[in-house]
PDB file of N, CA and C in Angstrom:
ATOM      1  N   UNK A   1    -141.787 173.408  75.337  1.00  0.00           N
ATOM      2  CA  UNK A   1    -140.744 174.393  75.105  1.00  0.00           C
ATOM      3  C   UNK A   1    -140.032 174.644  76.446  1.00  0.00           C
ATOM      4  N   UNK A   2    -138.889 174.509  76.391  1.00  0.00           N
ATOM      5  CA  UNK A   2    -138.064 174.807  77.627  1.00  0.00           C
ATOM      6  C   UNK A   2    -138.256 176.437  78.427  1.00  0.00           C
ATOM      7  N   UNK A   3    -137.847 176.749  79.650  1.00  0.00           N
ATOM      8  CA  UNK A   3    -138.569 177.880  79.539  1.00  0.00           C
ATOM      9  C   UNK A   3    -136.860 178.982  79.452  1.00  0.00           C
ATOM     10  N   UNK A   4    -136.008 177.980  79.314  1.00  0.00           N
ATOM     11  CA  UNK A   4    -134.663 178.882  79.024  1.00  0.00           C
ATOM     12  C   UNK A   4    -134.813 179.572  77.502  1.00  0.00           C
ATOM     13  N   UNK A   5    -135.648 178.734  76.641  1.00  0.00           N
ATOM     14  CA  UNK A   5    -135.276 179.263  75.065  1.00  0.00           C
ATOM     15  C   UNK A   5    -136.823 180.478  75.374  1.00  0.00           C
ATOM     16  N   UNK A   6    -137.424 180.165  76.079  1.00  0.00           N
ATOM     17  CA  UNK A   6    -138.888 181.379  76.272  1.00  0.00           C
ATOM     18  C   UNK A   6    -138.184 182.704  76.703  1.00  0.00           C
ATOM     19  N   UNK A   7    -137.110 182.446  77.743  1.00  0.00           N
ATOM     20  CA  UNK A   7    -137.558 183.757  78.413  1.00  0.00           C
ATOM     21  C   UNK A   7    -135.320 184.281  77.659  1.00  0.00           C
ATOM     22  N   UNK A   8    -135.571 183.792  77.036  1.00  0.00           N
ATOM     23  CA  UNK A   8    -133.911 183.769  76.439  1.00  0.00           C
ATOM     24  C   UNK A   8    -134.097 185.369  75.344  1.00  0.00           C
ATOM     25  N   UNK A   9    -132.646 186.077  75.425  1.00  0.00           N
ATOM     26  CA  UNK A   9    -133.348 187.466  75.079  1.00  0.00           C
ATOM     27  C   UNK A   9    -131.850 187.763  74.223  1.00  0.00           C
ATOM     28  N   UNK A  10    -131.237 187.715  73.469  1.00  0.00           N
ATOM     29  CA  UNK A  10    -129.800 187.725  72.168  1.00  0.00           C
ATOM     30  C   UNK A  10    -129.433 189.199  72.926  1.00  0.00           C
ATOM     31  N   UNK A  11    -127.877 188.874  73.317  1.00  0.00           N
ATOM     32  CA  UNK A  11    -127.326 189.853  73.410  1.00  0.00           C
ATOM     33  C   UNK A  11    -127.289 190.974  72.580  1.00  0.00           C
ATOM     34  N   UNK A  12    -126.950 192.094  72.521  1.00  0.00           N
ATOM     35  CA  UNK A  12    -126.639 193.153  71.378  1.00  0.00           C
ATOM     36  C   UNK A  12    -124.750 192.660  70.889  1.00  0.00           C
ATOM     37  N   UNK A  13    -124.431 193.187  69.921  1.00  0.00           N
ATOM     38  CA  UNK A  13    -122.719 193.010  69.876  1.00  0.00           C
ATOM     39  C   UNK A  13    -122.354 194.089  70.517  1.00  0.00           C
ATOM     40  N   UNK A  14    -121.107 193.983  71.857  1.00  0.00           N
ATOM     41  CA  UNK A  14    -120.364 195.155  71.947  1.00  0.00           C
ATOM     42  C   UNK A  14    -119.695 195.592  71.088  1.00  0.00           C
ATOM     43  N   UNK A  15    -119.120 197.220  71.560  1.00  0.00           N
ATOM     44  CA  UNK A  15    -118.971 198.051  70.895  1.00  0.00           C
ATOM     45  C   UNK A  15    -117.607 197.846  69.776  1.00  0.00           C
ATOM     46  N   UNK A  16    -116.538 196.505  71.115  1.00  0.00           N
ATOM     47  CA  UNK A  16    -114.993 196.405  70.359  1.00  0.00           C
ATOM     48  C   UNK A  16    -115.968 195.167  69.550  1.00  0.00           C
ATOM     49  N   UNK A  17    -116.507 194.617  69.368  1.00  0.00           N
ATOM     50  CA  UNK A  17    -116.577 193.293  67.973  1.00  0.00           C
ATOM     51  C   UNK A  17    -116.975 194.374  66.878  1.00  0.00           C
ATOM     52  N   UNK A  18    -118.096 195.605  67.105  1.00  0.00           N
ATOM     53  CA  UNK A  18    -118.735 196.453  66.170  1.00  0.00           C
ATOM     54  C   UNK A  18    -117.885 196.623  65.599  1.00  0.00           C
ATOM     55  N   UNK A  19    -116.265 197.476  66.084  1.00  0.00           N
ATOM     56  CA  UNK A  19    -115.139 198.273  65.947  1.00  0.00           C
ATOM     57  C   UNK A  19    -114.585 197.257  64.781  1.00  0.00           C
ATOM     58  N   UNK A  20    -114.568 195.760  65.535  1.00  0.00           N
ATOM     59  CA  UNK A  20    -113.712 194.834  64.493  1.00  0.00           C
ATOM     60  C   UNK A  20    -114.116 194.408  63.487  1.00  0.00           C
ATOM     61  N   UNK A  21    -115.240 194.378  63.461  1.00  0.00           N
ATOM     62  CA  UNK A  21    -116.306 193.800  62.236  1.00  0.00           C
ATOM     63  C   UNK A  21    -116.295 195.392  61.172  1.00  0.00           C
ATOM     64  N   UNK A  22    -115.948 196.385  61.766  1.00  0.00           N
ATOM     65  CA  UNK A  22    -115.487 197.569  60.242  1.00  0.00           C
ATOM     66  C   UNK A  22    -114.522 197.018  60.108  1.00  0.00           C
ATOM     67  N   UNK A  23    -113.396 196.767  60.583  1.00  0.00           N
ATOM     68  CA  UNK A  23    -112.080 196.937  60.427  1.00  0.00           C
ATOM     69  C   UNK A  23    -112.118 195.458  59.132  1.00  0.00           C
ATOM     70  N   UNK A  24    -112.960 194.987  60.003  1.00  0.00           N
ATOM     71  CA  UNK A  24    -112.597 193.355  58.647  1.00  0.00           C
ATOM     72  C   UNK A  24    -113.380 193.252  57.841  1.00  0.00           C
ATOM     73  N   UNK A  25    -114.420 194.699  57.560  1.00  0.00           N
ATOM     74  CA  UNK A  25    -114.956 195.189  56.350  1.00  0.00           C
ATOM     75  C   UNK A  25    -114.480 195.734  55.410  1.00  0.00           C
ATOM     76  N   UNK A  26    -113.303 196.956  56.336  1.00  0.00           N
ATOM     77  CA  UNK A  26    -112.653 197.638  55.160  1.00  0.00           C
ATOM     78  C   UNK A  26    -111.321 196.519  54.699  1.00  0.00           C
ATOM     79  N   UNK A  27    -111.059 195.696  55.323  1.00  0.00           N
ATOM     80  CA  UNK A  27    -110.085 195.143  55.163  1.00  0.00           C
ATOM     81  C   UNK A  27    -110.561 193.937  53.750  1.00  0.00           C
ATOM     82  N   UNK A  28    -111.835 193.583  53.849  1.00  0.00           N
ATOM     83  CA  UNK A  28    -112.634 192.479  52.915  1.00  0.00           C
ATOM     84  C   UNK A  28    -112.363 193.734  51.778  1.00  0.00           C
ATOM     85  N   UNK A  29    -112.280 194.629  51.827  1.00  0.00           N
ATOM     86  CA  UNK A  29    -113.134 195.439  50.386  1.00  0.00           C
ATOM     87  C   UNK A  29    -111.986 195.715  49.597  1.00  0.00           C
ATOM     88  N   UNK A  30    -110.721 195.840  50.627  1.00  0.00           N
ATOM     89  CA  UNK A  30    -109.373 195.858  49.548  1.00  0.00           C
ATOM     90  C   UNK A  30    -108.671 194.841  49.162  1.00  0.00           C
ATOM     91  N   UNK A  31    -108.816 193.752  50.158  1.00  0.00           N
ATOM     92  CA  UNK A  31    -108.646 192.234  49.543  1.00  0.00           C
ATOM     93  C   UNK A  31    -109.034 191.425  49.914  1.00  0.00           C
ATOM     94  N   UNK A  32    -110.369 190.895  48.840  1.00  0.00           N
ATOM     95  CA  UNK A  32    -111.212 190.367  48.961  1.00  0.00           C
ATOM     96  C   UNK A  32    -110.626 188.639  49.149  1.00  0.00           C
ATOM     97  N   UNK A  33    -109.372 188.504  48.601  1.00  0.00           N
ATOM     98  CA  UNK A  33    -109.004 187.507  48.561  1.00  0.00           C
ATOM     99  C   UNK A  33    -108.220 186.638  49.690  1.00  0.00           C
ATOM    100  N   UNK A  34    -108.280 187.494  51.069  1.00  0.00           N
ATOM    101  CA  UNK A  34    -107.497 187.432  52.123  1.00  0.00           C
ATOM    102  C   UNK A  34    -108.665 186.469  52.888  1.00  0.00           C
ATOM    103  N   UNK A  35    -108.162 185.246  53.302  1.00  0.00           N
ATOM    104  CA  UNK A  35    -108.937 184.612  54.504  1.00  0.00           C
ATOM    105  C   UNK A  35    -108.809 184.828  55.742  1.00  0.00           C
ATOM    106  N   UNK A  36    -109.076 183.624  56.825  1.00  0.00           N
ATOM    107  CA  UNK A  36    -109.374 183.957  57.985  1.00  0.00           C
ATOM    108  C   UNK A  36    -107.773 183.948  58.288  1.00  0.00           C
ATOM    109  N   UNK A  37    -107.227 183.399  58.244  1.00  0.00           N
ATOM    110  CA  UNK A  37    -106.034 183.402  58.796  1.00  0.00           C
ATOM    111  C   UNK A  37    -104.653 184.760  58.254  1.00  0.00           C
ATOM    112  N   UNK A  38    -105.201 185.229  57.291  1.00  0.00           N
ATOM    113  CA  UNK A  38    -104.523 186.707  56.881  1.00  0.00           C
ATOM    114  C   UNK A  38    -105.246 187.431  57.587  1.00  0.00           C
ATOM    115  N   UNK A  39    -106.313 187.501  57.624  1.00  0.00           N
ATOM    116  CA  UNK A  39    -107.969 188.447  58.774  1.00  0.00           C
ATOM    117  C   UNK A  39    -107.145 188.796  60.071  1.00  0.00           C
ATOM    118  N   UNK A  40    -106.441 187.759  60.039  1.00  0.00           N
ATOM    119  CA  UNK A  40    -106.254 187.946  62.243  1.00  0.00           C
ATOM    120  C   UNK A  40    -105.036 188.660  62.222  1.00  0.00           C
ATOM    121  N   UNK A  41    -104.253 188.067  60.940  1.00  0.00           N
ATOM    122  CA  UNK A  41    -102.944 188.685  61.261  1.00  0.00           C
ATOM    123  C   UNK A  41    -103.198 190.058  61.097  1.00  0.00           C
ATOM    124  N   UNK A  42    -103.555 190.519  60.096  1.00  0.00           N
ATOM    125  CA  UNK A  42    -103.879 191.743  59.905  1.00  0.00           C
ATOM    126  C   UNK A  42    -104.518 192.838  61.333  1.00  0.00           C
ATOM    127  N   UNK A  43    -105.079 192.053  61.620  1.00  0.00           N
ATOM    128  CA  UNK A  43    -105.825 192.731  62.399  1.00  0.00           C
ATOM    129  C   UNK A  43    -105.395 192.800  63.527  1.00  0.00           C
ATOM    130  N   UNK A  44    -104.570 191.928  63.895  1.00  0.00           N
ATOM    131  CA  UNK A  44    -103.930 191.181  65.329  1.00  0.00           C
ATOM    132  C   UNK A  44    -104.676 190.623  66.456  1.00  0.00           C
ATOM    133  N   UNK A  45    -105.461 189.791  65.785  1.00  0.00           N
ATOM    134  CA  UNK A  45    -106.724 189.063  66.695  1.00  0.00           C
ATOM    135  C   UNK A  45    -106.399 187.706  66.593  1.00  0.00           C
ATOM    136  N   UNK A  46    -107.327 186.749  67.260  1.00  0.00           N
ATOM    137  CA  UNK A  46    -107.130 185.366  67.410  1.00  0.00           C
ATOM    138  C   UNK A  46    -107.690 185.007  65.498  1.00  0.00           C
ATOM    139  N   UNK A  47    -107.715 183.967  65.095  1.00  0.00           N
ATOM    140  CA  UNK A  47    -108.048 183.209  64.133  1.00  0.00           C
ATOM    141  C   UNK A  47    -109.873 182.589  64.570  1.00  0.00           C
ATOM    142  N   UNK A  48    -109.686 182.195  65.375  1.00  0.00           N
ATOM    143  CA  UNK A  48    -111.129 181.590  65.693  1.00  0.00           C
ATOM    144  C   UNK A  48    -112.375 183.520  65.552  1.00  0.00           C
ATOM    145  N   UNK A  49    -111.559 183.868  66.357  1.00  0.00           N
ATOM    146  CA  UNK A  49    -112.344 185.578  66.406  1.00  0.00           C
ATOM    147  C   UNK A  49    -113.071 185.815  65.187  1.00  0.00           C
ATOM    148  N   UNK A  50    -111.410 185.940  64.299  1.00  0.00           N
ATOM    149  CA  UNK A  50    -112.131 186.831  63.126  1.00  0.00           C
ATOM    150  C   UNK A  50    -112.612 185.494  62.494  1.00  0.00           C
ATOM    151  N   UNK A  51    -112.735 184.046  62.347  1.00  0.00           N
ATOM    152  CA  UNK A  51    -113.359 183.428  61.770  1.00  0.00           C
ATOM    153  C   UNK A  51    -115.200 183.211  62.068  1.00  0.00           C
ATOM    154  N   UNK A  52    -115.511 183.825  63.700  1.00  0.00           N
ATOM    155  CA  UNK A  52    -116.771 183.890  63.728  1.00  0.00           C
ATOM    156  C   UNK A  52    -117.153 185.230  63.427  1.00  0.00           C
ATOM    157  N   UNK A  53    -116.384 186.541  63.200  1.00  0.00           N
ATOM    158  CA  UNK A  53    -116.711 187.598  62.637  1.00  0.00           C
ATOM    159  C   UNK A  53    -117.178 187.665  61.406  1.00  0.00           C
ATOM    160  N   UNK A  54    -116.082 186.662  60.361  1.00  0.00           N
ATOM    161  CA  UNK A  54    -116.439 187.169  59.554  1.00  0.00           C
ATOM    162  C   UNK A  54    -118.023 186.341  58.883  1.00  0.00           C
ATOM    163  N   UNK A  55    -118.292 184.849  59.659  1.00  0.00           N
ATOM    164  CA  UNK A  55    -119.467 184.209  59.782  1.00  0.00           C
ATOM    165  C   UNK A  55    -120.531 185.237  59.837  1.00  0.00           C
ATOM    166  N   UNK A  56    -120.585 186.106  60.637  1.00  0.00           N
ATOM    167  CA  UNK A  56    -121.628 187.042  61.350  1.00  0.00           C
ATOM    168  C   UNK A  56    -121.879 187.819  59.917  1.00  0.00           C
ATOM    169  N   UNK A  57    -120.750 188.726  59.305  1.00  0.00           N
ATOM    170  CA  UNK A  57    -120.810 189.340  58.508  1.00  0.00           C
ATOM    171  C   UNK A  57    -121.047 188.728  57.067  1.00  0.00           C
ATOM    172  N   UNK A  58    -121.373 187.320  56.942  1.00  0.00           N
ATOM    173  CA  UNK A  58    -121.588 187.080  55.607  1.00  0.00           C
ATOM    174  C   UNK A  58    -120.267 186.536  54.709  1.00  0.00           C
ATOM    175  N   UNK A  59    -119.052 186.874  55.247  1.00  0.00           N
ATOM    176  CA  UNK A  59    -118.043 187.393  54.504  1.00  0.00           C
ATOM    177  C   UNK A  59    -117.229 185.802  54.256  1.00  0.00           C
ATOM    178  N   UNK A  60    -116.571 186.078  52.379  1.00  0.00           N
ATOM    179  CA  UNK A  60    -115.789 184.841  53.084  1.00  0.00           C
ATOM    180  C   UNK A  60    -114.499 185.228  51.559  1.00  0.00           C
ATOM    181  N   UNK A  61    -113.488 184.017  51.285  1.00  0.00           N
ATOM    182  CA  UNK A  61    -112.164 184.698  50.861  1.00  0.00           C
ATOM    183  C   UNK A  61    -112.892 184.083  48.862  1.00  0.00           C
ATOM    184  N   UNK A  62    -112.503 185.146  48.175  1.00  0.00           N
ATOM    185  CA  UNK A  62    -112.554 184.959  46.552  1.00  0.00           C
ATOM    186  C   UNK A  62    -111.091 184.283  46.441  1.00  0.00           C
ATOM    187  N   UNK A  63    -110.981 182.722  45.737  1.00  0.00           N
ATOM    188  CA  UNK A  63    -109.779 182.588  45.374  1.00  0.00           C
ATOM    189  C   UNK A  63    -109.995 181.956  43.869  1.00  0.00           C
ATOM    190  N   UNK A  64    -108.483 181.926  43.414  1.00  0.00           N
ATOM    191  CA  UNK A  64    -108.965 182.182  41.529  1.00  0.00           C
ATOM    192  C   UNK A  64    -108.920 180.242  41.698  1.00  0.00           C
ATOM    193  N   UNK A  65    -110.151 180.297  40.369  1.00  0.00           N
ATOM    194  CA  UNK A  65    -110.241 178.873  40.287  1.00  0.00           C
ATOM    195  C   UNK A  65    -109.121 178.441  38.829  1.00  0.00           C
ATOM    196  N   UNK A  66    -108.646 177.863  39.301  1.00  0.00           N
ATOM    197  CA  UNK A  66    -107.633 176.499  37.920  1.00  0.00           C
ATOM    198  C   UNK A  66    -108.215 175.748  37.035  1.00  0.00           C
ATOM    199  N   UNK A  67    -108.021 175.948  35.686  1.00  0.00           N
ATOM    200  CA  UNK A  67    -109.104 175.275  35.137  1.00  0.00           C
ATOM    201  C   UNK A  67    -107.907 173.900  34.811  1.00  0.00           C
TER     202      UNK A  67
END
């Protein structure tokens, strides 16, 4: 075992990702159907950002299927 992964210790999230990860909670709960790239605009963040945010959070876009 390497001794980087032994003595290796996971940051906590700061406080502005905490802040953003509500914001692209309440934002998931009114449209659920909005992806990553509506996520950022909305929010006015990068695309990559809110695409590992919303990774973290589980979260991802409902779109209607075509039969």
């Amino acid at each position: 075992m390497p001794r980087s992964t032994f003595y290796y210790q996971p940051q906590p999230e700061c406080a502005d990702h905490l802040r953003l990860m509500r914001q692209l909670d309440e934002l998931y709960l009114k449209c659920p159907f909005f992806g990553s790239r509506k996520m950022a605009v909305e929010l006015a963040i990068n695309r990559k950002r809110a695409q590992r945010l919303m990774r973290i959070l589980g979260i991802e876009a409902h779109y209607a299927v075509s039969v």
